[in-house]
Protein backbone atom coordinates (compact mmCIF):
# COMPACT_ATOMS: atom_id res chain seq x y z
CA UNK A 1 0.00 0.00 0.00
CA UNK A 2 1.37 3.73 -1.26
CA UNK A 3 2.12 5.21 1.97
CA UNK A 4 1.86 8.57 0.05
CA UNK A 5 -1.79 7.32 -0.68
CA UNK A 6 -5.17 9.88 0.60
CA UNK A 7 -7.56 9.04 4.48
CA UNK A 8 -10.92 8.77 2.76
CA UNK A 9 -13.51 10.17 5.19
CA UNK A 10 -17.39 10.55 4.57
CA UNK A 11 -20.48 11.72 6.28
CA UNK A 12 -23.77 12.33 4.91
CA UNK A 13 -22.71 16.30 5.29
CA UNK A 14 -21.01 18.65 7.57
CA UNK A 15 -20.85 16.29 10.67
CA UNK A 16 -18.04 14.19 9.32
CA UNK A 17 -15.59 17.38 9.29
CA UNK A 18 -15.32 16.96 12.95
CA UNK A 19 -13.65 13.84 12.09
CA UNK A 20 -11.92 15.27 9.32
CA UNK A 21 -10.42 17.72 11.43
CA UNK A 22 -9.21 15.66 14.24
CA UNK A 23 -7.18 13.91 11.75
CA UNK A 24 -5.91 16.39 10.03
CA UNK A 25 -4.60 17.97 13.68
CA UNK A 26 -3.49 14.38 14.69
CA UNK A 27 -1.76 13.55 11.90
CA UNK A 28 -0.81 16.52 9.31
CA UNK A 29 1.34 14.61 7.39
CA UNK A 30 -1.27 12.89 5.61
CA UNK A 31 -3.57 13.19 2.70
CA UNK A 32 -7.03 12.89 2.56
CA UNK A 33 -9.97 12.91 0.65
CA UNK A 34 -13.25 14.40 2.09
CA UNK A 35 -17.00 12.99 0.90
CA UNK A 36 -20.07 15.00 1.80
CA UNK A 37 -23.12 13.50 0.38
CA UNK A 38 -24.95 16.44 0.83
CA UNK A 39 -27.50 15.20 -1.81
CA UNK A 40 -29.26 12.40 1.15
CA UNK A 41 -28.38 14.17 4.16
CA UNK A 42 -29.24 13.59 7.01
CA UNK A 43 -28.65 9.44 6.70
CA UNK A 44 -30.32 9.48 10.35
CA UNK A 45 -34.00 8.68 8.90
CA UNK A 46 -32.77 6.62 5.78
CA UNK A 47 -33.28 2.62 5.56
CA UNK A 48 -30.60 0.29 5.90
CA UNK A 49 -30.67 -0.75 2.34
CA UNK A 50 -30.70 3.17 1.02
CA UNK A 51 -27.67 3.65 3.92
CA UNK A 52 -25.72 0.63 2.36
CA UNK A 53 -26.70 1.64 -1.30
CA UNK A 54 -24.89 4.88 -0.44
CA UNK A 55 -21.98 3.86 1.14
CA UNK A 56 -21.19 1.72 -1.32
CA UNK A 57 -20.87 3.81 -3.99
CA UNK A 58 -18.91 6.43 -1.88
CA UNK A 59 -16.63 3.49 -1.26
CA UNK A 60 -16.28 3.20 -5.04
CA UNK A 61 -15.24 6.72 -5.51
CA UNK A 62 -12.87 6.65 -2.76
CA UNK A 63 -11.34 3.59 -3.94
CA UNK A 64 -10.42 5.74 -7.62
CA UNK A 65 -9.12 7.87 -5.77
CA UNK A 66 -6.77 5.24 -4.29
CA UNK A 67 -7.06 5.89 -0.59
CA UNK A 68 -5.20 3.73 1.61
CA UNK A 69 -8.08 3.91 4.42
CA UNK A 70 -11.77 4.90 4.41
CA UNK A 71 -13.10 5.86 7.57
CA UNK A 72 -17.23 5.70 7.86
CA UNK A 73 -17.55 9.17 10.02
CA UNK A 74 -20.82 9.21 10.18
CA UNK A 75 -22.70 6.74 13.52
CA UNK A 76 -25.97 6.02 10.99
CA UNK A 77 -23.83 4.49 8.25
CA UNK A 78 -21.44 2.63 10.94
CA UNK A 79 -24.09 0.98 12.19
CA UNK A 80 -26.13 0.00 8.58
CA UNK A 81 -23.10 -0.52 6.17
CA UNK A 82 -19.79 -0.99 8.08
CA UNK A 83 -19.64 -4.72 8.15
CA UNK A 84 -20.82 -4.84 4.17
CA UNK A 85 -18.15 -1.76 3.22
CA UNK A 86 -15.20 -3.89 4.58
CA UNK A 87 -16.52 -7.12 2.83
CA UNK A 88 -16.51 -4.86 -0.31
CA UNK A 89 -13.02 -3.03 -0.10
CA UNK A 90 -11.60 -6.04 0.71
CA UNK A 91 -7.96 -5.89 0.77
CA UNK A 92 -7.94 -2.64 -0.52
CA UNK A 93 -7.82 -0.24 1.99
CA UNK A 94 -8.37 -0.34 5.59
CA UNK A 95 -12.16 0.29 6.36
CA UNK A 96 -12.75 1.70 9.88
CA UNK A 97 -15.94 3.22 11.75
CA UNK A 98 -16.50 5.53 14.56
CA UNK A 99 -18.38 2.94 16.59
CA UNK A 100 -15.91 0.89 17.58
CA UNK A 101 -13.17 2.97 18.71
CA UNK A 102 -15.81 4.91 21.20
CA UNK A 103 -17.13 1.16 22.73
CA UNK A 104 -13.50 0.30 23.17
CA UNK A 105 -12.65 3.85 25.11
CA UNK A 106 -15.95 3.11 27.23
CA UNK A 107 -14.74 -0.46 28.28
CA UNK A 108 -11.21 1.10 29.39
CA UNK A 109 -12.64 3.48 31.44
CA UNK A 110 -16.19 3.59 32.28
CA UNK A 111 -16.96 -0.04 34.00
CA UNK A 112 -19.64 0.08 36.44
CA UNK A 113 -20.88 3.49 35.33
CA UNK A 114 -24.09 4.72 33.75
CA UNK A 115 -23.43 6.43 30.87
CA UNK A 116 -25.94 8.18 28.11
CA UNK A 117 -26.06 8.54 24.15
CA UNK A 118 -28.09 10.51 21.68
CA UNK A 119 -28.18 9.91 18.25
CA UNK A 120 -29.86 9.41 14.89
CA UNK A 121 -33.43 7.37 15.17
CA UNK A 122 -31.01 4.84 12.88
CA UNK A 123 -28.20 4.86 15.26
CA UNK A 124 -30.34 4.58 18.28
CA UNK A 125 -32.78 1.98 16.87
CA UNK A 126 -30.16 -0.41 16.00
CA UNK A 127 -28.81 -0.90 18.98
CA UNK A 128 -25.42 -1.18 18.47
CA UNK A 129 -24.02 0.63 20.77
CA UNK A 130 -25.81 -1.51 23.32
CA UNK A 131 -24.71 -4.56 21.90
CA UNK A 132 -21.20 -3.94 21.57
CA UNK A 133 -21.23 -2.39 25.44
CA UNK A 134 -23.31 -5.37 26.46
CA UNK A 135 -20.54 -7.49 24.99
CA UNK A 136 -17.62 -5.84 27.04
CA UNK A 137 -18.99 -7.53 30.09
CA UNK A 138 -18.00 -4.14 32.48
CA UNK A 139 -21.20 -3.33 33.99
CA UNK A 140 -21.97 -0.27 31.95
CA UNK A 141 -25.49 0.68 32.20
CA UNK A 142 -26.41 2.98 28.68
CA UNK A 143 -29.25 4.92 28.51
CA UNK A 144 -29.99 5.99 25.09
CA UNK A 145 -32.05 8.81 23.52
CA UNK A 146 -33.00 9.34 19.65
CA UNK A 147 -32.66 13.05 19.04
CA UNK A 148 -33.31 13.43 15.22
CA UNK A 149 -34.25 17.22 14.88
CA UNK A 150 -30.35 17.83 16.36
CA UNK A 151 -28.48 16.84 13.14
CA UNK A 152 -30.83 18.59 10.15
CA UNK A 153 -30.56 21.83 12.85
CA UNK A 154 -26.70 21.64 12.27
CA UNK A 155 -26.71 21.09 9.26
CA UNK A 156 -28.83 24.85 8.69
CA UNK A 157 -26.23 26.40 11.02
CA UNK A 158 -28.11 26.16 14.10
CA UNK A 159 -25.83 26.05 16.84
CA UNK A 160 -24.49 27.90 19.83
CA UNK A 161 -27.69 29.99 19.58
CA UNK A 162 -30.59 30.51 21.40
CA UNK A 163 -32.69 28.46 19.03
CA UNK A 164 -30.25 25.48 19.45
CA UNK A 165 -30.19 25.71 23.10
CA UNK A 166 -34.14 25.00 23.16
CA UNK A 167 -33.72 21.63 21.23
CA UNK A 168 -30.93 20.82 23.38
CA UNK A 169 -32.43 21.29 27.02
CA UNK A 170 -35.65 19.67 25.22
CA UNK A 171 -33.43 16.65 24.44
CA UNK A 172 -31.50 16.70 27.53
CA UNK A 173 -33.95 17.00 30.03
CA UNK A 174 -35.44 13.55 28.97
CA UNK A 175 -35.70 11.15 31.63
CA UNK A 176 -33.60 8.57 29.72
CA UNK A 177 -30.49 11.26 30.20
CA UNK A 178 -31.21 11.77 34.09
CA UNK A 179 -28.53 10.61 36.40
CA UNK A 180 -25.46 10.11 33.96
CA UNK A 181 -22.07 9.83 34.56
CA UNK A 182 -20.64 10.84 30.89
CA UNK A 183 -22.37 11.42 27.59
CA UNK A 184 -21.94 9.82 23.96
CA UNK A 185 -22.65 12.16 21.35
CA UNK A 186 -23.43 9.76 18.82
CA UNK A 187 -23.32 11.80 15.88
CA UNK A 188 -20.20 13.48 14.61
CA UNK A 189 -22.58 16.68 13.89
CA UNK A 190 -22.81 17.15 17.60
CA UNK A 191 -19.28 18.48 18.96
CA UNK A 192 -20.65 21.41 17.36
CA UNK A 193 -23.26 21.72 20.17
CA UNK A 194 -21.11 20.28 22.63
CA UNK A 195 -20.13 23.58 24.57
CA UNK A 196 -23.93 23.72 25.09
CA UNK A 197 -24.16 20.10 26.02
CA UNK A 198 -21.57 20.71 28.94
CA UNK A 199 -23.63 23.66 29.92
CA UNK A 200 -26.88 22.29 30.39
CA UNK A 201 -24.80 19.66 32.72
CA UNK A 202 -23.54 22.24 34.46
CA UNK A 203 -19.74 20.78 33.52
CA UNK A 204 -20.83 17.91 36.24
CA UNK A 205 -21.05 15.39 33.17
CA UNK A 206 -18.32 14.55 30.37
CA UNK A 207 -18.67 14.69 27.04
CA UNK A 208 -16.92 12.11 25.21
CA UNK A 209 -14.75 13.88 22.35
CA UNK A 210 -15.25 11.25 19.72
CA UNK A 211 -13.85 12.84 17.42
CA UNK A 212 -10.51 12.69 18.72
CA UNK A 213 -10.91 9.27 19.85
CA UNK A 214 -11.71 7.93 16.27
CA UNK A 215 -8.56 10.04 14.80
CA UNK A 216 -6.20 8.01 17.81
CA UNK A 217 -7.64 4.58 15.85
CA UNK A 218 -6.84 5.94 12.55
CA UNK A 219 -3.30 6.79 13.48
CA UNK A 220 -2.75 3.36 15.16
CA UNK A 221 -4.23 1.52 12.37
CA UNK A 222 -1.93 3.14 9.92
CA UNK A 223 0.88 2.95 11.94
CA UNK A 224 0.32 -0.85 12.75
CA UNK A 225 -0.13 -1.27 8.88
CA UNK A 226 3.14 0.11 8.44
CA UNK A 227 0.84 2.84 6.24
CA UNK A 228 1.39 6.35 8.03
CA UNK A 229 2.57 9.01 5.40
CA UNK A 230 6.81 9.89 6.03
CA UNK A 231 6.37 12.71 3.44
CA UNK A 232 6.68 15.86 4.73
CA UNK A 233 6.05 17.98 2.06
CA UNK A 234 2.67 20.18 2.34
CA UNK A 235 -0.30 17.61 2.10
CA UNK A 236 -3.57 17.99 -0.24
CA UNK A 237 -6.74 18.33 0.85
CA UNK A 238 -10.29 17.16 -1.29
CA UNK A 239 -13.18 18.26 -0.78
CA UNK A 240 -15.62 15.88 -2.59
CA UNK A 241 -20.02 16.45 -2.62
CA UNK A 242 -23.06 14.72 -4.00
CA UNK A 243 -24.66 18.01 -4.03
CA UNK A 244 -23.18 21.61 -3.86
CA UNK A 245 -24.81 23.34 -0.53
CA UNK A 246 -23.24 26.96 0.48
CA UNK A 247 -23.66 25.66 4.48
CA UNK A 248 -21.22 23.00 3.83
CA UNK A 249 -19.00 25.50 1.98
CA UNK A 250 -19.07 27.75 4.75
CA UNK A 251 -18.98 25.06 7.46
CA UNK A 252 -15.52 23.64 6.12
CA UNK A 253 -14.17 27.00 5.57
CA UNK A 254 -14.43 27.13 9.78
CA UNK A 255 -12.95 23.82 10.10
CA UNK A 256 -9.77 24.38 8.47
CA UNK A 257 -9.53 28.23 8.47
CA UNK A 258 -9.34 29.11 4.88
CA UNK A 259 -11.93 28.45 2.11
CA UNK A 260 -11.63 25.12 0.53
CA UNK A 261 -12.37 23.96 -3.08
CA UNK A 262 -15.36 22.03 -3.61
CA UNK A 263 -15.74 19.32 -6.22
CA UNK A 264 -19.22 18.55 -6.87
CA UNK A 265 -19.67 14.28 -7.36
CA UNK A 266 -23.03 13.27 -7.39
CA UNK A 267 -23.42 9.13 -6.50
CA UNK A 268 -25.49 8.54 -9.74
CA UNK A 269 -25.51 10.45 -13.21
């Protein structure tokens, strides 16, 4: 595998660049290529089968693109398509989620707690965050909420406003959230709302940064694969969507602090 070779990151819009970002600070060496399909956001109240559709044909453009590793940032599509993307790609590239590397941070430090999650109706529905947990066998109690308007709000530039903080003490005053000890934000569009999240607990609950969690399992997946990029000239950037929306043009121009080029790639012609 090139090490030279692009990250391939996706989301079903602006959510993902939290990911994107984390990586980019962790390791800055690297390449990558960023897919926004903008065109079916949010994937939160697709079906499995329209979920799996999609991700396979991002797959397939990230693949032409010949990245090394495709990470599924986005909890909807980890949950529907993960196991079915890495059957695809095969051999190759490395396909990771943003599941997995959360359950594993829970089960090092969070046994015998009681612990919350919002999410997508998807993510929350198929209960795979329970069933992983469940699996670790560390007494983690995980109370789990579905809070669908939070992702379309982001995605309109809603956030760290008044009419985001409604939604959020709506959602967070929920009995299912009462009595936590940390919080999942299962959605990588909510560390943009997470400075209100920690102020509605009063900065008594944490906030699990998942975003930097996921980037430590890309760099120690590379790194185990021998993969991570030696080069240290400047690296690129791509910035790939279904459908051109000036929200996600904006958003990743405050992600990486300088407007970015974006190539418009719709899945089907």
């Amino acid at each position: 595998m090139d090490q030279n070779a692009p990250i391939g990151i996706f989301d079903s819009g602006i959510g993902g660049l939290t990911v994107a970002r984390a990586v980019h600070e962790l390791l800055p060496k690297e390449n990558f290529i960023y897919f926004g399909d903008t065109a079916h956001l949010p994937y939160g109240d697709k079906s499995v089968a329209a979920i799996q559709s999609y991700t396979i044909k991002i797959c397939d453009i990230l693949l032409k693109q010949q990245c090394k590793l495709i990470l599924i940032a986005c909890n909807s599509a980890s949950s529907a398509a993960y196991e079915l993307a890495r059957e695809y790609v095969g051999r190759r590239a490395k396909v990771l989620n943003v599941i997995d590397p959360v359950v594993a941070y829970i089960g090092q430090h969070y046994s015998d707690k009681t612990i919350g999650l919002i999410g997508t109706k998807r993510t929350i529905s198929s209960n795979v965050y329970r069933k992983k947990i469940d699996k670790l066998n560390k007494n983690i109690r995980l109370q789990c909420l579905a809070t669908p308007l939070l992702a379309p709000m982001i995605e309109e530039g809603y956030f760290n406003n008044s009419i985001s903080q409604v939604i959020i003490t709506d959602y967070l005053s929920s009995p299912e959230l009462q009595q936590i000890e940390a919080l999942i934000l299962g959605c990588t569009h909510y560390p943009l709302i997470q400075p209100q999240i920690e102020k509605f607990y009063d900065y008594k609950v944490e906030i699990l940064n998942t975003a930097s969690i996921v980037a430590e399992e890309v760099k120690q997946t590379l790194a185990t694969e021998n993969m991570l990029n030696p080069n240290s000239m400047l690296p690129y950037k791509k910035f790939f969507v279904s459908d051109y929306t000036q929200s996600f043009a904006e958003s990743a121009k405050i992600f990486f602090g300088a407007t970015v080029q974006l190539e418009h790639y719709p899945l089907w012609e």
